[in-house]
C-alpha atoms as a PDB file:
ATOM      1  CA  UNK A   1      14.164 -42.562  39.455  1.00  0.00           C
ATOM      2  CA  UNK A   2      11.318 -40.038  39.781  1.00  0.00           C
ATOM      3  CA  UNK A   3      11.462 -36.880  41.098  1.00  0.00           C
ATOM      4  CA  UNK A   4       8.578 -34.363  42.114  1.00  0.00           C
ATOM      5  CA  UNK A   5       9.029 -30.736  43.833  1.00  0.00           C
ATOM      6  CA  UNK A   6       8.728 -32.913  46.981  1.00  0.00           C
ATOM      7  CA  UNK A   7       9.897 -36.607  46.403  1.00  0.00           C
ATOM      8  CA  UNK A   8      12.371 -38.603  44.961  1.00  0.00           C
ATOM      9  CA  UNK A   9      11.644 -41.964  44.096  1.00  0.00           C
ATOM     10  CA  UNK A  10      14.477 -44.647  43.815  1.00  0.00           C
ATOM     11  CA  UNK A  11      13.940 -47.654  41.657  1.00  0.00           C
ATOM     12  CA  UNK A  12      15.714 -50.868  43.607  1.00  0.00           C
ATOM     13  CA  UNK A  13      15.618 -53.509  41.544  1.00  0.00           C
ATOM     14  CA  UNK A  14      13.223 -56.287  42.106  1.00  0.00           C
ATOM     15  CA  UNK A  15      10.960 -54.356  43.720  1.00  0.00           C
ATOM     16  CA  UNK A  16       7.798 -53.889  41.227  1.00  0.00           C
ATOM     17  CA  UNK A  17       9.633 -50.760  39.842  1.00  0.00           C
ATOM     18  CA  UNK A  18       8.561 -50.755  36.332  1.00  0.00           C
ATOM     19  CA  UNK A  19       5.030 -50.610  37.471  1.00  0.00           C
ATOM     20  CA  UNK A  20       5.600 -47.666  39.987  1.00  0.00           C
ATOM     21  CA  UNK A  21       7.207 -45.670  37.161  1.00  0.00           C
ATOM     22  CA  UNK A  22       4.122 -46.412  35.077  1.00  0.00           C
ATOM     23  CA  UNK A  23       1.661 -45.455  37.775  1.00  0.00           C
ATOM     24  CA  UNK A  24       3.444 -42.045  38.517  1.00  0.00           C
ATOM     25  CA  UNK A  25       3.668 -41.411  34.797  1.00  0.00           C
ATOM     26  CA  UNK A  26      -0.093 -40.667  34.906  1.00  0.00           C
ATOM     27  CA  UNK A  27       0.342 -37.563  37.419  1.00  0.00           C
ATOM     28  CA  UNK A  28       2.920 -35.765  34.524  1.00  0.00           C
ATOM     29  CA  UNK A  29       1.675 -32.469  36.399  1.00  0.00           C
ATOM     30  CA  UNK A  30       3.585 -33.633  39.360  1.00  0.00           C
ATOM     31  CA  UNK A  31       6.646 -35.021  37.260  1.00  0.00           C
ATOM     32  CA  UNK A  32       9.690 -33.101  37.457  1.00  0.00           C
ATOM     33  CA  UNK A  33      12.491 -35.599  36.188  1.00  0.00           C
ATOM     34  CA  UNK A  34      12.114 -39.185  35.334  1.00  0.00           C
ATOM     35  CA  UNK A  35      14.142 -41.973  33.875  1.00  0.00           C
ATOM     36  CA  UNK A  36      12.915 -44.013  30.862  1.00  0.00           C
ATOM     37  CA  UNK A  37      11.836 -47.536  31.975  1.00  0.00           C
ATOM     38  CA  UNK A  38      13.923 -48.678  29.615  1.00  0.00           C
ATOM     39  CA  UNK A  39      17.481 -47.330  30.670  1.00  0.00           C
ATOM     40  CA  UNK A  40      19.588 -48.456  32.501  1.00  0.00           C
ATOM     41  CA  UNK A  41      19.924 -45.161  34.491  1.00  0.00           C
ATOM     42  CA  UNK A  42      16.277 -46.012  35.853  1.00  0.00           C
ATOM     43  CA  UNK A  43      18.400 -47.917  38.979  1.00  0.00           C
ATOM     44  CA  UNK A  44      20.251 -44.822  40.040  1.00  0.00           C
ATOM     45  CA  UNK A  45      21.157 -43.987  43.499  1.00  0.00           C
ATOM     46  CA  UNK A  46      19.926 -41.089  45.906  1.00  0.00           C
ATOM     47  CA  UNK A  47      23.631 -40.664  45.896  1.00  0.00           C
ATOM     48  CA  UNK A  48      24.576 -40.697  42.191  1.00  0.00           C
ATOM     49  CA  UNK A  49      22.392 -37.463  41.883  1.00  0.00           C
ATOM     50  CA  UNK A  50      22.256 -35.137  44.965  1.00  0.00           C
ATOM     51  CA  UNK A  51      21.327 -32.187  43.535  1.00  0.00           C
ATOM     52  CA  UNK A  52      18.085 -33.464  42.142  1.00  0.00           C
ATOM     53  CA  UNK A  53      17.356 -35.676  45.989  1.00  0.00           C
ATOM     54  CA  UNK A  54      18.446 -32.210  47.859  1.00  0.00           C
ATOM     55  CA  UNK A  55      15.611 -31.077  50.272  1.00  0.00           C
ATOM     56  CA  UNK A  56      12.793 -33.703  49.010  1.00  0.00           C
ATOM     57  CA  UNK A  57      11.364 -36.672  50.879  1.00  0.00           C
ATOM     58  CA  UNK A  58      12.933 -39.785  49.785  1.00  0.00           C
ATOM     59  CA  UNK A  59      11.058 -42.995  49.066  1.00  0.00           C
ATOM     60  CA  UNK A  60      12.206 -46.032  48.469  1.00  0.00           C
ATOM     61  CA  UNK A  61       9.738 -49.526  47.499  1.00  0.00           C
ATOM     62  CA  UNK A  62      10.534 -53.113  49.626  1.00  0.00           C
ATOM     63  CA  UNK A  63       8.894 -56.379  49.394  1.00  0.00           C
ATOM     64  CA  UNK A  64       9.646 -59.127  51.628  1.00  0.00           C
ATOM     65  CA  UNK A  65      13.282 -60.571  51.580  1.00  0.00           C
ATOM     66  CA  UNK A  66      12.015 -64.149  50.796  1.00  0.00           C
ATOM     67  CA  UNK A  67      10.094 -62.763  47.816  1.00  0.00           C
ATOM     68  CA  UNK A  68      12.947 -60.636  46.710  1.00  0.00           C
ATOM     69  CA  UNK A  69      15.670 -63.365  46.710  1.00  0.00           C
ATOM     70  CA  UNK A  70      14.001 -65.839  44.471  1.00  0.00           C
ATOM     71  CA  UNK A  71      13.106 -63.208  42.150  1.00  0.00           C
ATOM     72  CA  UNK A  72      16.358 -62.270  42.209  1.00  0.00           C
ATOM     73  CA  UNK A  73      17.649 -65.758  41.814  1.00  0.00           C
ATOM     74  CA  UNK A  74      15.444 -66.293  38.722  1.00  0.00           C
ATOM     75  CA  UNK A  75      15.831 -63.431  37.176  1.00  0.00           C
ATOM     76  CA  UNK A  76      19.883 -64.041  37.326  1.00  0.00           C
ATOM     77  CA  UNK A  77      19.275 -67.830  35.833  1.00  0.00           C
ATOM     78  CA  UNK A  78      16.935 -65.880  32.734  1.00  0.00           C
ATOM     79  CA  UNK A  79      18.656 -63.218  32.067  1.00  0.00           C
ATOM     80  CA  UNK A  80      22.191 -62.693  33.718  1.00  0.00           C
ATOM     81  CA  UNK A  81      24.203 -59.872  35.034  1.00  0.00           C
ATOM     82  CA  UNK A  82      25.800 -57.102  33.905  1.00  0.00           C
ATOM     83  CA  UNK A  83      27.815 -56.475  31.616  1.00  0.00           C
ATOM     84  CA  UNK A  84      27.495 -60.031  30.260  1.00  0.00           C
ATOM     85  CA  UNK A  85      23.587 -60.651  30.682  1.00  0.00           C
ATOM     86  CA  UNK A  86      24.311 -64.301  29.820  1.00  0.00           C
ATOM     87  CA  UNK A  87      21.451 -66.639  31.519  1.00  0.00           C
ATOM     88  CA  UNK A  88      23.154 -68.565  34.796  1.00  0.00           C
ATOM     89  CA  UNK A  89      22.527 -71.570  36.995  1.00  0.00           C
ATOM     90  CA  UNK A  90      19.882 -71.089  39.166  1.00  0.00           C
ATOM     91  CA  UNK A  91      20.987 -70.382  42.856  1.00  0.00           C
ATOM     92  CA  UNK A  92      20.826 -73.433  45.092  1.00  0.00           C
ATOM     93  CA  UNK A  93      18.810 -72.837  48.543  1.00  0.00           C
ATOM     94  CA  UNK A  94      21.548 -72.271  50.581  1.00  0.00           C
ATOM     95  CA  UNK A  95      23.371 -69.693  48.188  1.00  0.00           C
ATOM     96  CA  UNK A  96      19.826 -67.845  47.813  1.00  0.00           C
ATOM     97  CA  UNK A  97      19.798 -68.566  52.150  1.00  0.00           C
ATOM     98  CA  UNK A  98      23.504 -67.012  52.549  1.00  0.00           C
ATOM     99  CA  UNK A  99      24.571 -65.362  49.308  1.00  0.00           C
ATOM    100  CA  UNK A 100      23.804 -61.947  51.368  1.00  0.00           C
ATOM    101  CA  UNK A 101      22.710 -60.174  47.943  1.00  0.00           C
ATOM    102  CA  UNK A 102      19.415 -58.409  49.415  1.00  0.00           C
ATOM    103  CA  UNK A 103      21.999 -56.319  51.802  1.00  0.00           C
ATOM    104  CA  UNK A 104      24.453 -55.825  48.788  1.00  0.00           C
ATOM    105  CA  UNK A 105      21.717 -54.170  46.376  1.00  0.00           C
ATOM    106  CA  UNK A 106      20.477 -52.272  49.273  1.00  0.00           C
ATOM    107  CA  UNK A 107      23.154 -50.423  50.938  1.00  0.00           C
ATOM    108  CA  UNK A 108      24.018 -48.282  47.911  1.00  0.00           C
ATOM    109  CA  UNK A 109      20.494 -46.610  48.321  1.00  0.00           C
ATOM    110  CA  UNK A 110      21.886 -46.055  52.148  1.00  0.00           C
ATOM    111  CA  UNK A 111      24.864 -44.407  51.188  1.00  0.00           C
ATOM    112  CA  UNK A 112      25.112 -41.662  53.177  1.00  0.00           C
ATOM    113  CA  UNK A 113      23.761 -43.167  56.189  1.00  0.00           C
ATOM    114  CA  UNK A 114      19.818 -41.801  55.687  1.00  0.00           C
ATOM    115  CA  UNK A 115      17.022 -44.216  55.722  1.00  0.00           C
ATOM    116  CA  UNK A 116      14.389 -43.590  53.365  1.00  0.00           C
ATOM    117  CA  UNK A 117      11.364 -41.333  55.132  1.00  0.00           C
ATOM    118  CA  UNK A 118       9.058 -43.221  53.386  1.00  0.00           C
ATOM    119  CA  UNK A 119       8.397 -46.802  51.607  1.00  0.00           C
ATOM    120  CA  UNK A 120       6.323 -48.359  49.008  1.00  0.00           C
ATOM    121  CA  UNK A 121       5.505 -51.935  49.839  1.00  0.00           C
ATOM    122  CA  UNK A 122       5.117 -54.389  47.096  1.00  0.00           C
ATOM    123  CA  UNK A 123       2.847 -56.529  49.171  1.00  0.00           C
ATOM    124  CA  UNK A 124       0.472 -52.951  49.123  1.00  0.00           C
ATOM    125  CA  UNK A 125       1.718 -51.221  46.005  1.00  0.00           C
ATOM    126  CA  UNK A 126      -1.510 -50.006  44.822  1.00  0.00           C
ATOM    127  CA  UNK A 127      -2.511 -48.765  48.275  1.00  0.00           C
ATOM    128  CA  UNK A 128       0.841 -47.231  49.137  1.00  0.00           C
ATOM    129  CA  UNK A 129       1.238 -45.312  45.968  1.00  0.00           C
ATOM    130  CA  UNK A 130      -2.357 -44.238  45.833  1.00  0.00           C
ATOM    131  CA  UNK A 131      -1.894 -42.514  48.952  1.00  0.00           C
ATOM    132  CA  UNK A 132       1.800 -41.038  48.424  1.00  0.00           C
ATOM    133  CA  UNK A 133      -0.527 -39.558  45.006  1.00  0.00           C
ATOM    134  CA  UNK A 134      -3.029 -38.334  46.575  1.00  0.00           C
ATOM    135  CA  UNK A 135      -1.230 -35.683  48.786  1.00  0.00           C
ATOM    136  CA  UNK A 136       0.207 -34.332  45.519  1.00  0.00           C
ATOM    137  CA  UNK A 137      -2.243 -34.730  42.842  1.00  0.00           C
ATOM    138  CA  UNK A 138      -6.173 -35.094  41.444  1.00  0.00           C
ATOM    139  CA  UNK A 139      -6.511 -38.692  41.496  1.00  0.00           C
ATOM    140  CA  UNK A 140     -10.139 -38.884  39.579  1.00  0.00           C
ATOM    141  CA  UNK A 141     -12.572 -42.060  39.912  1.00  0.00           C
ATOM    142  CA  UNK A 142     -11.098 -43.336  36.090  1.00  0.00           C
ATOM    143  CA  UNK A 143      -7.256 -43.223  37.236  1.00  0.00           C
ATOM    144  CA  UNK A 144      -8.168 -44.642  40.712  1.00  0.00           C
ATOM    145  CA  UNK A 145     -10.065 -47.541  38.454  1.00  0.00           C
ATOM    146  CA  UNK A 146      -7.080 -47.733  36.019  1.00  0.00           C
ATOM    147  CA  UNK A 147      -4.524 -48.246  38.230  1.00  0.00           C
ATOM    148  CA  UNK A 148      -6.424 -50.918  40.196  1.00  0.00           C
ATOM    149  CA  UNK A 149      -7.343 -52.487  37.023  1.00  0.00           C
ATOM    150  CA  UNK A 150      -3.119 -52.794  36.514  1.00  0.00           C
ATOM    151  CA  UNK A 151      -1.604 -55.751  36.122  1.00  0.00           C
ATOM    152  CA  UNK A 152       2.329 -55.839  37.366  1.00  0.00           C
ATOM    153  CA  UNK A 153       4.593 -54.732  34.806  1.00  0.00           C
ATOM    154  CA  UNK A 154       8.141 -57.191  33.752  1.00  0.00           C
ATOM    155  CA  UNK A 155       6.662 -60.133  35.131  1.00  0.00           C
ATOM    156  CA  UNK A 156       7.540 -62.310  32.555  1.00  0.00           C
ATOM    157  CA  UNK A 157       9.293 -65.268  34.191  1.00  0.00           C
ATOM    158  CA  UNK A 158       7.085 -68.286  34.502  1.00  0.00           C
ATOM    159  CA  UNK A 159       8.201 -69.723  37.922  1.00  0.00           C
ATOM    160  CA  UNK A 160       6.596 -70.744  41.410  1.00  0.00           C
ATOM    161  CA  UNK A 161       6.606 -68.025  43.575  1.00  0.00           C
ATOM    162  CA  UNK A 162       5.290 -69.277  46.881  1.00  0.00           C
ATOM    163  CA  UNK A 163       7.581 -68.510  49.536  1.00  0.00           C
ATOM    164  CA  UNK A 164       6.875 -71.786  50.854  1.00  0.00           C
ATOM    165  CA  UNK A 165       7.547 -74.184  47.977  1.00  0.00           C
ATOM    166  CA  UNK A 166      11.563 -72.614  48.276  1.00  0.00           C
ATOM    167  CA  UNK A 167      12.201 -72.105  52.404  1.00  0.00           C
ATOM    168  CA  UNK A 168      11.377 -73.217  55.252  1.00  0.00           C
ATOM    169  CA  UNK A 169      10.616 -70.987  58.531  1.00  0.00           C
ATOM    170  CA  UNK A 170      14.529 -71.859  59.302  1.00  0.00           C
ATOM    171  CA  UNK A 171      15.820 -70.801  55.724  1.00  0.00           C
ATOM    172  CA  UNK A 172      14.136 -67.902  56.124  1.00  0.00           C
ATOM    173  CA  UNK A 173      15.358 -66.864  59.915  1.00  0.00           C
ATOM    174  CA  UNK A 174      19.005 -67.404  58.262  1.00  0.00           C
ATOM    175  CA  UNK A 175      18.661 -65.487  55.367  1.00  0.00           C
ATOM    176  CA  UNK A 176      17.641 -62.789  57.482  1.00  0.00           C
ATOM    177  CA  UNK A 177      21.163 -63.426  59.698  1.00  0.00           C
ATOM    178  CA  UNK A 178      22.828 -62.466  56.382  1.00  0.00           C
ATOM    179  CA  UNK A 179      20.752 -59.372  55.095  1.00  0.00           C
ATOM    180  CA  UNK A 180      20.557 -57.497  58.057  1.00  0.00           C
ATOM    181  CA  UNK A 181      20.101 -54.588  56.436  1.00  0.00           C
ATOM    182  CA  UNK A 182      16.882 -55.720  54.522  1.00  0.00           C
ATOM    183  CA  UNK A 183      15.921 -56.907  57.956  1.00  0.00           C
ATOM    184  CA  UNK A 184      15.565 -53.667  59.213  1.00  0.00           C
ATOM    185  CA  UNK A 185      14.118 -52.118  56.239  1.00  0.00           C
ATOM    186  CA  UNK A 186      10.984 -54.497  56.735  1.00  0.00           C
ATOM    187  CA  UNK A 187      10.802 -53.312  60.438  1.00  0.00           C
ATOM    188  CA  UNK A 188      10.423 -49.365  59.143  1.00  0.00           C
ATOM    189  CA  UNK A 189       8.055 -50.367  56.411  1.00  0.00           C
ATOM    190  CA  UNK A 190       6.084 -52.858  57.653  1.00  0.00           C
ATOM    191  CA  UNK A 191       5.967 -51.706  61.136  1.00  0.00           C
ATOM    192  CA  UNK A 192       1.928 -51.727  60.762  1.00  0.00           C
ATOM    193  CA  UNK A 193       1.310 -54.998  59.312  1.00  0.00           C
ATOM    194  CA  UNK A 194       0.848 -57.831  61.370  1.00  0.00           C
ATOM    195  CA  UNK A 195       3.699 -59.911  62.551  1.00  0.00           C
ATOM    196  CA  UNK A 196       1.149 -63.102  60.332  1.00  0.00           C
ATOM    197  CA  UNK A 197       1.842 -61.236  57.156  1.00  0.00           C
ATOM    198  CA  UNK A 198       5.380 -61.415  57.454  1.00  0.00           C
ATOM    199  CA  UNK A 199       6.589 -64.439  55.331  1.00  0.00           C
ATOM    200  CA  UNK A 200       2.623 -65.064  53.371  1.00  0.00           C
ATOM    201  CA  UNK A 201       2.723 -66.509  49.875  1.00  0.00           C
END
């Protein structure tokens, strides 16, 4: 999490969160509170810490669900879940399709029934946090280059990540039917982007 005198930033995982928390760590005027990247406490909640989300704008990063699930899914087979982190089997297709676990690491960020009232999209990270910056802070020609010049942060894994190789147009309708919450999530933050962008590699 990162907090300013007007945002809060919550970290869901999977989401290209390391590298937000890097980018905003080059604005430490605007820096109020933020979690080290490597804590555990860096996935907390607007919920787990209202006093620190009371009265500030709360934003929240999204990619697409197809995207998120197999990272997801790999990440699980590499490293495992808590409080184990033993590697697993990989997800099959249909468990990735109807497993439901996009909705399930969502919802805790919508505890107390309040969208986010703003987004940072994965697909546009660069752009999207550029701007959010900009209304807050100096951002001078060599940080602009920097963080353009950045390449994604905890990107380890070594897999295929086209959409396409994994699911099919149907896969992906279904796996929609069972993270309806993600669903609309991508209608609020991607309400701009054109309906072809939706499920690109």
């Amino acid at each position: 999490m990162v907090v300013t005198k007007t945002f809060v930033w919550a970290h869901l995982p999977k989401t290209a969160g390391d590298m937000v928390a890097t980018i905003f760590a080059l604005f430490p005027e605007i820096i109020e509170f933020a979690d080290p990247l490597d804590s555990r406490s860096k996935h907390a909640r607007f919920a787990d810490r209202p006093d620190l989300v009371a009265g500030r704008q709360r934003i929240l990063s999204i990619r697409r669900l197809p995207s998120w699930q197999l990272s997801y899914s790999v990440h699980k087979s590499r490293h495992g879940l808590k409080p184990a982190y033993r590697p697993m089997p990989m997800d099959s297709t249909e468990t990735m399709i109807t497993s439901g676990a996009a909705d399930r690491h969502l919802a805790p960020f919508l505890r107390d029934g309040q969208w986010p009232d703003r987004w940072i999209r994965v697909e546009h990270l660069v752009d999207d946090l550029l701007a959010l910056i900009e209304e807050h802070a100096e951002v001078t020609p060599k940080k602009r280059e920097q963080i353009q010049a950045m390449a994604p942060r905890n990107v380890g894994l070594n897999y295929e990540r086209s959409v396409s190789a994994w699911f099919t147009e149907e896969m992906i309708s279904r796996m929609y039917e069972h993270n309806p919450l993600w669903q609309r999530a991508e209608e609020l933050a991607y309400a701009l982007e054109p309906a072809s962008a939706k499920h690109a590699d």
